[in-house]
Protein backbone atom coordinates (compact mmCIF):
# COMPACT_ATOMS: atom_id res chain seq x y z
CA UNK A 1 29.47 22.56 -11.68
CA UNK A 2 28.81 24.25 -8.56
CA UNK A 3 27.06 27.19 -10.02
CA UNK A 4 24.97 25.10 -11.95
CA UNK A 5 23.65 23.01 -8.75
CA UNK A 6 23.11 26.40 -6.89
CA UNK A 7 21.04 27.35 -10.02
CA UNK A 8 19.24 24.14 -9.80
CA UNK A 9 18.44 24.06 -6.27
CA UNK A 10 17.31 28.10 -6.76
CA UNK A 11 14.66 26.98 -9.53
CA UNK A 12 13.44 23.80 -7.65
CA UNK A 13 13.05 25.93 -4.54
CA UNK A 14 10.83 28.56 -6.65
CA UNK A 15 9.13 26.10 -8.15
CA UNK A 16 8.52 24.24 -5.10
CA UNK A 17 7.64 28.28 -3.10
CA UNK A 18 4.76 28.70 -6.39
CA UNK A 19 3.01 25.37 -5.90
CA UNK A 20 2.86 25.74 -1.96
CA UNK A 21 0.67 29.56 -3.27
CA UNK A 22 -1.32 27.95 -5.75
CA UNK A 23 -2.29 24.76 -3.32
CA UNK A 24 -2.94 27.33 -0.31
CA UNK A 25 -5.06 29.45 -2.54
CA UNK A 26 -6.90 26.38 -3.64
CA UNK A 27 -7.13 25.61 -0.01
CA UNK A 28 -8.69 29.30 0.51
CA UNK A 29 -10.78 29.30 -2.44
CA UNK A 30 -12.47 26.21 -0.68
CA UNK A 31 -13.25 27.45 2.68
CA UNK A 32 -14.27 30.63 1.19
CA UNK A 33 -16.54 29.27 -0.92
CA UNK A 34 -18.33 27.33 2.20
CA UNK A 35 -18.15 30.36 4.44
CA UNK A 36 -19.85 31.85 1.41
CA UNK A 37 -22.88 29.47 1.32
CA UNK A 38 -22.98 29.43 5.11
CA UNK A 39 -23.27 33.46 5.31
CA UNK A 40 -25.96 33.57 1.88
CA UNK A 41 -27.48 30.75 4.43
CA UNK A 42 -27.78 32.66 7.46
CA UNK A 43 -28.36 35.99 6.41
CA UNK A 44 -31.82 34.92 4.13
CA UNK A 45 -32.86 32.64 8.03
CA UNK A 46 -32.08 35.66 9.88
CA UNK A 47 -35.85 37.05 9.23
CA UNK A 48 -37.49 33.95 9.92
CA UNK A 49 -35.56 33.21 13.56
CA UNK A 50 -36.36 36.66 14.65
CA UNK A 51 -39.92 36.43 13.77
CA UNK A 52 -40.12 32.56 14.97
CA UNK A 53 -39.16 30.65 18.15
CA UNK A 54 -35.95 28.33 17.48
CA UNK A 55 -36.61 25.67 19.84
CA UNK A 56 -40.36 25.73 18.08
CA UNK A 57 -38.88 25.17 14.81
CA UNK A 58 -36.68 22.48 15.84
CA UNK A 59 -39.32 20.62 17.93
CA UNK A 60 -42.55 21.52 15.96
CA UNK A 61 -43.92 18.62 14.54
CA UNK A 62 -46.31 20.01 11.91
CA UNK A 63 -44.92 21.80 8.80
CA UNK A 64 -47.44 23.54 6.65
CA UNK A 65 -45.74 26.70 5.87
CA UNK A 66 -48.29 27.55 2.74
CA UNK A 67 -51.69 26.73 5.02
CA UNK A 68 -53.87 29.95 6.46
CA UNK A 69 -52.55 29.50 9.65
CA UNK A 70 -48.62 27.87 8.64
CA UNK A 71 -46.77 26.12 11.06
CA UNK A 72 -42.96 25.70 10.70
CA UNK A 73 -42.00 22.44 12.82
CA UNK A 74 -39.29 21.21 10.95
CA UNK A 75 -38.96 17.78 13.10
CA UNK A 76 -41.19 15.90 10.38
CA UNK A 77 -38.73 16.68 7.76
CA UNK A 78 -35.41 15.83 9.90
CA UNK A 79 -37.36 12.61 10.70
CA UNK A 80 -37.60 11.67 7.29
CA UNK A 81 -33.95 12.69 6.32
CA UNK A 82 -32.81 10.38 9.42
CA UNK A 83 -34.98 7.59 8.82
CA UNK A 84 -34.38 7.40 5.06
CA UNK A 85 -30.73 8.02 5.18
CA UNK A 86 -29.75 6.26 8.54
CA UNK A 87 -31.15 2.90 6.92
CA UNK A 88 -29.81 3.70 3.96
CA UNK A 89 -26.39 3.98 5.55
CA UNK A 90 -26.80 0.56 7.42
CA UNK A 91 -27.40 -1.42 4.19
CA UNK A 92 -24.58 0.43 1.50
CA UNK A 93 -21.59 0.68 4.25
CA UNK A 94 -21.57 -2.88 5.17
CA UNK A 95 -22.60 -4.61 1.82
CA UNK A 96 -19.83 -1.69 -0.01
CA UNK A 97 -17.25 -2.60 2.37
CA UNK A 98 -17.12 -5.96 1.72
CA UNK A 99 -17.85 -5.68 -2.28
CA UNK A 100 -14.50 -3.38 -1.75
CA UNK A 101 -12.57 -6.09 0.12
CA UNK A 102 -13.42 -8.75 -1.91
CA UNK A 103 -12.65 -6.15 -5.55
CA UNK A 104 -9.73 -5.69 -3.76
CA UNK A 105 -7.91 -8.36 -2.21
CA UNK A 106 -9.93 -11.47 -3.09
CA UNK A 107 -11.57 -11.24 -6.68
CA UNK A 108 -9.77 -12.95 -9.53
CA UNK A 109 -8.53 -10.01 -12.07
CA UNK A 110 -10.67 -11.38 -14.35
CA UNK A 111 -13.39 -11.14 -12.31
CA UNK A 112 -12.98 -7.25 -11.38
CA UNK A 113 -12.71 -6.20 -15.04
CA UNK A 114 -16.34 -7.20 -15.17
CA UNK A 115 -17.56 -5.91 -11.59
CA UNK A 116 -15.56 -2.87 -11.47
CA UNK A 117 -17.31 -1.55 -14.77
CA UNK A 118 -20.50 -2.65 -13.56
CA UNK A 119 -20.59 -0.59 -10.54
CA UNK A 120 -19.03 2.83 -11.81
CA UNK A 121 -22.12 2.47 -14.38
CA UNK A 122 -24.16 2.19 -11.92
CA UNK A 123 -22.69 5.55 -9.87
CA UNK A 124 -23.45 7.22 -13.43
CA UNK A 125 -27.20 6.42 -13.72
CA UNK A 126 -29.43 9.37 -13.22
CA UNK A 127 -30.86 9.84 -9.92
CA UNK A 128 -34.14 10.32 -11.91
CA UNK A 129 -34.17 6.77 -13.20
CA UNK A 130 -33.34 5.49 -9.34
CA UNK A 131 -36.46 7.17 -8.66
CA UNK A 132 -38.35 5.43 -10.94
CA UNK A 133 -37.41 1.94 -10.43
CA UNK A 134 -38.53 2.33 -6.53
CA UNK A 135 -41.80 4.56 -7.56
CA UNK A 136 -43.07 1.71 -10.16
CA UNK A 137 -40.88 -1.74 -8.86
CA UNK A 138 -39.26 -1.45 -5.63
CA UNK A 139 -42.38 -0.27 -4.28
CA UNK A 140 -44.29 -3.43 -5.41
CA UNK A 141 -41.93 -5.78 -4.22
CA UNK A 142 -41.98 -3.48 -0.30
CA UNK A 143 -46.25 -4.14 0.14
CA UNK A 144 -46.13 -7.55 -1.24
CA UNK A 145 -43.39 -8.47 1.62
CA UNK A 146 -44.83 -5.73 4.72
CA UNK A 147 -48.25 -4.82 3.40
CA UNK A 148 -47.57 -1.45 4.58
CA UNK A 149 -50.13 1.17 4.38
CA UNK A 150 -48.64 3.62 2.09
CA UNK A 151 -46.61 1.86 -0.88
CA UNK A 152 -44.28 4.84 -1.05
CA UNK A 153 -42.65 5.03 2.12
CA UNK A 154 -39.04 5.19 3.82
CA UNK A 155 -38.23 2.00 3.41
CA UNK A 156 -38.41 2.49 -0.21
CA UNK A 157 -36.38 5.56 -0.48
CA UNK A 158 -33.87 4.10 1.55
CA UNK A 159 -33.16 0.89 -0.05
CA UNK A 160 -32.96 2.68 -3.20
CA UNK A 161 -30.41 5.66 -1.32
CA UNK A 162 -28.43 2.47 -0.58
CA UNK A 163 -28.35 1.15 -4.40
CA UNK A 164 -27.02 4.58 -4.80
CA UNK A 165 -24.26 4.89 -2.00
CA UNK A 166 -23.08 1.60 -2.71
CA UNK A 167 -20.77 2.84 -6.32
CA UNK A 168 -19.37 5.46 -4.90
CA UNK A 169 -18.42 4.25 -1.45
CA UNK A 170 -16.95 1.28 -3.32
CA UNK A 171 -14.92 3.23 -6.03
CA UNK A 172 -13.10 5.23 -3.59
CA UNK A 173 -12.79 3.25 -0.52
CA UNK A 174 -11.27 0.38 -3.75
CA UNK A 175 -8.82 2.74 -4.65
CA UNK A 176 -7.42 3.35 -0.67
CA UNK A 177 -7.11 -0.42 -0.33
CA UNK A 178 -5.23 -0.47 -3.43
CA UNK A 179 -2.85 2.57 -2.57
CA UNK A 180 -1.71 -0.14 0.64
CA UNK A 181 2.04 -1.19 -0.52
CA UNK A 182 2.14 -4.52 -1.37
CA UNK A 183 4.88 -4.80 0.91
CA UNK A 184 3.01 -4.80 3.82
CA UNK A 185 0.86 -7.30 2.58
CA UNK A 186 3.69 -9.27 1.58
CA UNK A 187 5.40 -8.57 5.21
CA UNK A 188 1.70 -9.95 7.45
CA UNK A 189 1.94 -13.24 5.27
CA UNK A 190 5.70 -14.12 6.36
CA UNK A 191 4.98 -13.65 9.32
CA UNK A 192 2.58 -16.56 9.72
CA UNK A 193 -0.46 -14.55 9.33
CA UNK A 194 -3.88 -15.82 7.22
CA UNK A 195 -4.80 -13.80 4.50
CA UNK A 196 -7.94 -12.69 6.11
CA UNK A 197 -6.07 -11.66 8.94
CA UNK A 198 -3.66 -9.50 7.16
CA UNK A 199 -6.45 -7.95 5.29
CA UNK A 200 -8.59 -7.49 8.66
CA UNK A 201 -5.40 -6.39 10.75
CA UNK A 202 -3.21 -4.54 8.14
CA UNK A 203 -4.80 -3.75 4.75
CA UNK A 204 -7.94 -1.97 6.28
CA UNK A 205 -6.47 0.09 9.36
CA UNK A 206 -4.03 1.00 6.50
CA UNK A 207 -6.81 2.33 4.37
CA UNK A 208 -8.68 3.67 6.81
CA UNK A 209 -8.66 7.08 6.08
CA UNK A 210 -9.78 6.30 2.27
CA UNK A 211 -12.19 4.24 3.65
CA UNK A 212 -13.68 6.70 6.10
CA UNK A 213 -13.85 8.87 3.27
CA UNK A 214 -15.90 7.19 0.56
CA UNK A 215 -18.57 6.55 3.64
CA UNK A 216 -18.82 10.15 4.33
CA UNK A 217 -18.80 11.02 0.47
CA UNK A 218 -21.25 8.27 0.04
CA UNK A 219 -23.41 9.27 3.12
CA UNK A 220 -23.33 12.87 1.90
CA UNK A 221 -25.24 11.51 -1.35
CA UNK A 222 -28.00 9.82 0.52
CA UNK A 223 -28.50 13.11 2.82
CA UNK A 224 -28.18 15.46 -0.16
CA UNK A 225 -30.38 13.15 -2.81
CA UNK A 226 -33.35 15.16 -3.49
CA UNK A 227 -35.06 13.58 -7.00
CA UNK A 228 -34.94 9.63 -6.03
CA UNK A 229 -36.61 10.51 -2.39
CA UNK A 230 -39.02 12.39 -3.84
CA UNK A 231 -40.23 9.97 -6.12
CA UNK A 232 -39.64 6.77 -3.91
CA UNK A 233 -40.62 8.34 0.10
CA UNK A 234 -44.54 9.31 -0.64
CA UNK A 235 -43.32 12.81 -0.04
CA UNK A 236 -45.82 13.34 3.57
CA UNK A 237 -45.12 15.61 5.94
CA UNK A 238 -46.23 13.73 9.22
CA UNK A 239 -44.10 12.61 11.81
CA UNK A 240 -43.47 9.03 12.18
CA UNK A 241 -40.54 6.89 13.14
CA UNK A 242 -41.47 4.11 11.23
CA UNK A 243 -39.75 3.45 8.05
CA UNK A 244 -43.12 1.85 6.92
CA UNK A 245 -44.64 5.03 6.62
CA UNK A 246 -44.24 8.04 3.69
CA UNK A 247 -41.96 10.51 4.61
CA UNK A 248 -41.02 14.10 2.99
CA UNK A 249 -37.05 14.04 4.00
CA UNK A 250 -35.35 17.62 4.02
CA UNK A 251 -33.81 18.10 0.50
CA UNK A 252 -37.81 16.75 -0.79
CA UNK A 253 -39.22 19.81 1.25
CA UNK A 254 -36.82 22.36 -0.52
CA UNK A 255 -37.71 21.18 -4.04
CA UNK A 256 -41.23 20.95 -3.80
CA UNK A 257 -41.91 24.36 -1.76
CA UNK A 258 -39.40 26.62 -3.49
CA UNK A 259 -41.05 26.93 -6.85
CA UNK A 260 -44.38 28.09 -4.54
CA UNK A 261 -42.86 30.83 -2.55
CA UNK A 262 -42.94 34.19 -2.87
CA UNK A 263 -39.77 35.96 -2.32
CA UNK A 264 -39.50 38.23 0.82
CA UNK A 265 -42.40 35.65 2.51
CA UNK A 266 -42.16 34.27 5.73
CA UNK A 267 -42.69 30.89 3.70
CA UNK A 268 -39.29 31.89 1.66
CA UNK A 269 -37.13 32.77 4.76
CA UNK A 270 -38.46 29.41 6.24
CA UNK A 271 -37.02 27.56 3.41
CA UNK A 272 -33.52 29.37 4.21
CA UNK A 273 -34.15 28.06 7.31
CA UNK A 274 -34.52 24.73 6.31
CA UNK A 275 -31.54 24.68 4.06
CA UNK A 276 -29.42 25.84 6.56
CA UNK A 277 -30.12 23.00 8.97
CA UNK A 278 -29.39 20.46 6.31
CA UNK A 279 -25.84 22.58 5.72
CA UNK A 280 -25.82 22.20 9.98
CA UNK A 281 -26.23 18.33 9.27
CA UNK A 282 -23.66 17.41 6.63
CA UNK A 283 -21.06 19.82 8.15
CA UNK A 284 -21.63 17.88 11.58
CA UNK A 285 -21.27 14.53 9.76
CA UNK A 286 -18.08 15.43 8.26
CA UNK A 287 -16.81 16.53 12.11
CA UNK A 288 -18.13 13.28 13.78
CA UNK A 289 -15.59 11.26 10.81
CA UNK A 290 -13.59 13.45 11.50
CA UNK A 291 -12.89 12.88 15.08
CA UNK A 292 -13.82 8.82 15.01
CA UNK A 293 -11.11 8.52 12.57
CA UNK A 294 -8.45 10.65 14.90
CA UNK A 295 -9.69 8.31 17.81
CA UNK A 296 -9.24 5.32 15.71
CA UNK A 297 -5.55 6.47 14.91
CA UNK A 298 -4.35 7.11 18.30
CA UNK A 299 -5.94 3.54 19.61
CA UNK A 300 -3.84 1.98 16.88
CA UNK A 301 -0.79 4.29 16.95
């Protein structure tokens, strides 16, 4: 009987030493892969910086790289990506947060089998189709409330970015609040608290993480959208800070100007250059969730 546990405990222990390899290697695979992109990245910008000023490109606020005499200010194009996506994020985070809460701890179960459905449909719809609805509709409905003067303009890609974030943020941030033991539910509620308090003071901080998650998976979409913002912003390269106005965000930029560039250009290694500051931009928004959720541990450790 002895030998036989000994035996046992040798296999589990091999088995156990082969799935720590394979998960590390996944693990490697990873963070290869983005050093990868970063290097292909930096290596194609590499002409461009040392023929162009840095702090020009960054701060130049006309981009006309295919013009007689191109300039490469990139600051219209992070404009747009922060205008467009920063509203974006202040509509679908509060509005998916609560449709999560309510999926979660308050709708009736007959109730979520209709919502639930209804929402991962709408994370499957093309982005194309998003794109259309605020070209043709959402536009419409925009000038006959504001009057602005362009009819495709930030606002528009935004509120359609949000329509977007919204599904995802709520299918993943649903299934952390449902991962919470009922126990500790269970636990608040003897203890004399309300049900809103329990899921305010126990069911979210306990979710947290999940939470934090679909917001940066869901902001990640709006920053990385490229077809919906395209059809929805007015694609202009101007600088503006009013989300009233047409804006050509980042990921727009790259799909319209790639297909006219001529490889080996100084127009081509701009691009590169471009595409690398968006990579600069989601990595940094992963790092600031990063760190606000590690602060938000230790104040409730």
């Amino acid at each position: 009987m002895a030998v036989k546990l000994k035996r046992s405990k040798k296999a589990g222990n091999a088995e156990e030493g082969t799935a720590k390899v394979l998960l590390f290697a996944c693990a490697l695979v990873s963070l290869l892969t983005l050093g990868l992109v970063f290097i292909f990245l930096l290596g194609n910008s590499l002409p461009f910086f040392q023929s162009n000023d840095l702090w020009a490109f960054l701060t130049g606020k006309v981009w006309q790289p295919f013009s007689d005499y191109p300039s490469y200010g990139v600051l219209p194009l992070l404009m747009g990506t922060i205008l467009v996506s920063l509203v974006a994020a202040l509509i679908a985070i509060p509005i998916g947060v609560g449709c999560t809460v309510y999926l979660s701890e308050i709708a009736h179960p007959r109730v979520k089998q209709v919502l639930k459905p209804v929402i991962e449909v709408l994370a499957g719809v093309p982005s194309v189709v998003y794109g259309l609805f605020a070209a043709l509709v959402l536009s419409n409905w925009i000038a006959d409330l504001f009057h602005p003067l362009a009819r495709l303009n930030a606002l528009n890609g935004a509120l359609i970015l949000s329509v977007m974030m919204i599904p995802i943020l709520v299918s993943v941030a649903e299934e952390a609040m449902n991962a919470v033991p009922g126990s500790l539910r269970e636990a608040s509620l003897a203890l004399g608290a309300t049900r809103w308090e329990t899921i305010r003071r126990v069911v979210i901080p306990a979710s947290l993480p999940g939470i934090m998650a679909a917001i940066v998976l869901s902001v990640g979409r709006a920053v990385g959208e490229t077809m919906a913002v395209i059809m929805a912003t007015g694609s202009a390269t101007q600088f503006t800070t009013s989300i009233l106005d047409s804006v050509r965000p980042i990921t727009a930029a790259l799909a319209i100007d790639v297909p006219e560039s001529v490889a080996g250009s100084m127009q081509y290694y701009s691009l590169f250059a471009v595409g690398l500051l968006l990579f600069v931009i989601t990595f940094a928004i992963n790092l600031i969730a990063d760190y606000v959720l590690a602060r938000y541990k230790e104040a409730y450790a």
